[in-house]
C-alpha atoms as a PDB file:
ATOM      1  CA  UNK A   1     -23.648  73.657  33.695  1.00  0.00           C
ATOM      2  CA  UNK A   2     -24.178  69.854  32.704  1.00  0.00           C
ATOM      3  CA  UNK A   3     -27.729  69.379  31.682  1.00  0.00           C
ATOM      4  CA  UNK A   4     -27.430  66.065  32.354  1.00  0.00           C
ATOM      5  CA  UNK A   5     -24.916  64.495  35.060  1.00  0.00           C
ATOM      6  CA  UNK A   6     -24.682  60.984  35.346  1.00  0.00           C
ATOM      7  CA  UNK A   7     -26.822  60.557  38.626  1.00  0.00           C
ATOM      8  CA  UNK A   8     -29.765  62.179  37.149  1.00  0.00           C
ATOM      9  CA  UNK A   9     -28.999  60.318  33.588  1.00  0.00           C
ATOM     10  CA  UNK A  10     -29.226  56.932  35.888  1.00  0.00           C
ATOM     11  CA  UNK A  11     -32.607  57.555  38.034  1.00  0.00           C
ATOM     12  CA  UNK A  12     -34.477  58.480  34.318  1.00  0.00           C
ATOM     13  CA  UNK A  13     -36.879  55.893  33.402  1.00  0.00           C
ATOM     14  CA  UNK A  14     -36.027  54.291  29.649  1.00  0.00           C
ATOM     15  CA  UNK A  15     -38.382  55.695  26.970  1.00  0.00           C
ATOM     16  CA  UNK A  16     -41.465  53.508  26.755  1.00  0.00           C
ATOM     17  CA  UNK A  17     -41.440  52.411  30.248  1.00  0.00           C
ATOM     18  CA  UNK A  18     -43.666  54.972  32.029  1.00  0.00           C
ATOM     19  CA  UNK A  19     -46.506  55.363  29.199  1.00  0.00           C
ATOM     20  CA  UNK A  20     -48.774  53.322  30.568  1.00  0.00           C
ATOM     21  CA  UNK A  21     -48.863  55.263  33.975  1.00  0.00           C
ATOM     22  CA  UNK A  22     -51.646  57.778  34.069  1.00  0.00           C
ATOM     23  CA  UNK A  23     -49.156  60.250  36.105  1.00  0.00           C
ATOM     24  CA  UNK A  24     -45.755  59.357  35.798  1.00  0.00           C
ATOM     25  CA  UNK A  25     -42.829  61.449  37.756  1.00  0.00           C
ATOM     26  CA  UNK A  26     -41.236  64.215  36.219  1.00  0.00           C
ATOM     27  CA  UNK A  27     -37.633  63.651  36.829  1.00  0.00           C
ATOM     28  CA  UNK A  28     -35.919  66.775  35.654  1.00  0.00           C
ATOM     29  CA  UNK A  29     -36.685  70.162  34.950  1.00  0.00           C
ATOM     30  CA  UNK A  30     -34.915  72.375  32.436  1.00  0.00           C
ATOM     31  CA  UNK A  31     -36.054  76.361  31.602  1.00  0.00           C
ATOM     32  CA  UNK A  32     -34.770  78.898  29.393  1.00  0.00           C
ATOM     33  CA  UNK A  33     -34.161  81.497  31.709  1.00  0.00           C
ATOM     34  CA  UNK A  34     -35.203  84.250  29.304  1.00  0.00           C
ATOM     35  CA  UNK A  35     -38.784  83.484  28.219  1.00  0.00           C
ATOM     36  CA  UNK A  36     -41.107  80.823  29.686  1.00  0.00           C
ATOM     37  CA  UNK A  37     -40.240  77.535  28.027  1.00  0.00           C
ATOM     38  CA  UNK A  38     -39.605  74.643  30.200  1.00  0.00           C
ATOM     39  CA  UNK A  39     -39.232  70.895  29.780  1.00  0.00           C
ATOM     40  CA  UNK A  40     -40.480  68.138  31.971  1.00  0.00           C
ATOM     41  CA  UNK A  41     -38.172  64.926  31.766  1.00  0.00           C
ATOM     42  CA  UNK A  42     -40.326  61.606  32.363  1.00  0.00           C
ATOM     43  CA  UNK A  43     -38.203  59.033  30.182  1.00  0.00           C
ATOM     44  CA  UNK A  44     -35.033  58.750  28.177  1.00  0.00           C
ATOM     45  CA  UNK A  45     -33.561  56.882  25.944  1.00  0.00           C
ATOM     46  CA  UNK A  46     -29.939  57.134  27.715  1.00  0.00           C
ATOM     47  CA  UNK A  47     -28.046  58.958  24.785  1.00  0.00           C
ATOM     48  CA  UNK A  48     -30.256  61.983  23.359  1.00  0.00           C
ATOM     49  CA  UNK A  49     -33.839  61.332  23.327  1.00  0.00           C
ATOM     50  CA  UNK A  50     -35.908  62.663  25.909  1.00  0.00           C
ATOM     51  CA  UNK A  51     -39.822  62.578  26.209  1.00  0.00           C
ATOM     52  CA  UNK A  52     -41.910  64.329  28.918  1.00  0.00           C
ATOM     53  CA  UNK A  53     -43.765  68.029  29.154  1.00  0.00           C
ATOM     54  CA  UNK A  54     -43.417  70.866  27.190  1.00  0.00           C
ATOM     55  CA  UNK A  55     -44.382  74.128  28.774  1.00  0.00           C
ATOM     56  CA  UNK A  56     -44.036  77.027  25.973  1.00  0.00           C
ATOM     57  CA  UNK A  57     -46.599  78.332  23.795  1.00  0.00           C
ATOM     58  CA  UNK A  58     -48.423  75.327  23.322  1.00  0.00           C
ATOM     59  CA  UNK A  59     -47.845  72.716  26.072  1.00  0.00           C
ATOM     60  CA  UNK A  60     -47.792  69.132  25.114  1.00  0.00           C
ATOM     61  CA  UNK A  61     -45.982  66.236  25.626  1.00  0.00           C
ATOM     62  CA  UNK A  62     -43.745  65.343  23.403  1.00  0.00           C
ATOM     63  CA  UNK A  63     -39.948  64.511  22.387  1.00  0.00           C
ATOM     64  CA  UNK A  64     -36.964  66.468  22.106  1.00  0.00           C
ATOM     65  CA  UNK A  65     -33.173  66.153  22.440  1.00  0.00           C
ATOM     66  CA  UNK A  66     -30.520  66.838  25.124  1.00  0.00           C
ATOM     67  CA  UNK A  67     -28.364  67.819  22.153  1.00  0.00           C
ATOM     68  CA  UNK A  68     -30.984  70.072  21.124  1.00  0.00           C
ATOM     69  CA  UNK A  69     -31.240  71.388  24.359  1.00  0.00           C
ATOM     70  CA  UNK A  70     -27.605  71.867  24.888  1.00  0.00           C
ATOM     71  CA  UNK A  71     -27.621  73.874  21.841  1.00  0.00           C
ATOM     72  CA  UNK A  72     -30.265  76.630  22.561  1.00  0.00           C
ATOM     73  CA  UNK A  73     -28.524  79.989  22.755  1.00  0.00           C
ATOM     74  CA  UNK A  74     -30.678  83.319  24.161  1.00  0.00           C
ATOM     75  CA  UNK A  75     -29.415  86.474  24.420  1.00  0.00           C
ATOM     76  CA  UNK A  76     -26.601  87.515  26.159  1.00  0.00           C
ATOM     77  CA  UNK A  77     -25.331  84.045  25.557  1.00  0.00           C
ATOM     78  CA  UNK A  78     -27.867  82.901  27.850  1.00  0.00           C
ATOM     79  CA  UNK A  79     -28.280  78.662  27.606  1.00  0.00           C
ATOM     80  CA  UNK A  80     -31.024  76.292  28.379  1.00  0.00           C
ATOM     81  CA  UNK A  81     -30.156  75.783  32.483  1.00  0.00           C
ATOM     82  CA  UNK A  82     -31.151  72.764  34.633  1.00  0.00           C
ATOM     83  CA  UNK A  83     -33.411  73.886  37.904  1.00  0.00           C
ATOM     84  CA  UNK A  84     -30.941  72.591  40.810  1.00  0.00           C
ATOM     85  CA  UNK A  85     -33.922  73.113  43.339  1.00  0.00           C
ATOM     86  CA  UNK A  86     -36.368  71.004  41.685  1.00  0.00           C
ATOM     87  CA  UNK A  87     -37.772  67.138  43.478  1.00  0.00           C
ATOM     88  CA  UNK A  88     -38.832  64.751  41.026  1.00  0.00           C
ATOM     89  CA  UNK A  89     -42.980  65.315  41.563  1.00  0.00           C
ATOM     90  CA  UNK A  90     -46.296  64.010  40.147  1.00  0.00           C
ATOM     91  CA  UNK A  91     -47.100  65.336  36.287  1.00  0.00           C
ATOM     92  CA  UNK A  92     -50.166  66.165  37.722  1.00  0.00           C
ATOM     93  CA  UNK A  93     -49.144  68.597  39.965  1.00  0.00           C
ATOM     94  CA  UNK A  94     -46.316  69.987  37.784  1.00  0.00           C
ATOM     95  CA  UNK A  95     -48.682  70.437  34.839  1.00  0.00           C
ATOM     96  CA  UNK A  96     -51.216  72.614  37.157  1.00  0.00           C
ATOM     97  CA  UNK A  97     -47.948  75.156  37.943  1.00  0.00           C
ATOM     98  CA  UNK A  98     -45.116  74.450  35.296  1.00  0.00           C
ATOM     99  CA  UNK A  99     -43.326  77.452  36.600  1.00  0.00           C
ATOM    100  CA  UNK A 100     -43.965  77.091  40.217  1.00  0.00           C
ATOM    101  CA  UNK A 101     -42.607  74.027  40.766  1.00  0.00           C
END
């Protein structure tokens, strides 16, 4: 599966241009489908840099890479998936149920 297909890659904000929203959109949603990490794409940087919500052990918000993301291997050769299903929604309400939504 592409992570990150060019229609999606177009609708994400550029990196910067959201922060001074007090509950920007989360535009994408990407799990490991073998534990409970997820990531919460607000803004990219159009190559590799993504920023938005990290659900895992310690949520936060923070930066990480499609590359990096691409790269995560679980077992059974398991990979970081997209969420087909998910609507770009409110942080607010995604933060309240990270794995509901």
């Amino acid at each position: 599966m592409e992570l990150l297909p060019k229609n999606i890659r177009a609708r994400i904000p550029q990196l910067y241009t959201t922060e001074h929203l007090s509950d920007p959109t989360a535009q994408v949603k990407f799990f490991a489908p073998w534990n409970h990490w997820t990531w919460f794409v607000t803004e990219f940087d159009g190559e590799d840099t993504l920023f938005g919500w990290v659900s895992g052990d310690f949520p936060e918000w923070g930066y990480f890479s499609l590359s990096e993301l691409e790269g995560v291997h679980g077992p059974f050769g398991l990979t970081v998936e997209r969420d087909v299903m998910f609507k770009p929604g409110k942080m607010s309400v995604v933060q309240e149920h990270p794995n509901s939504v």
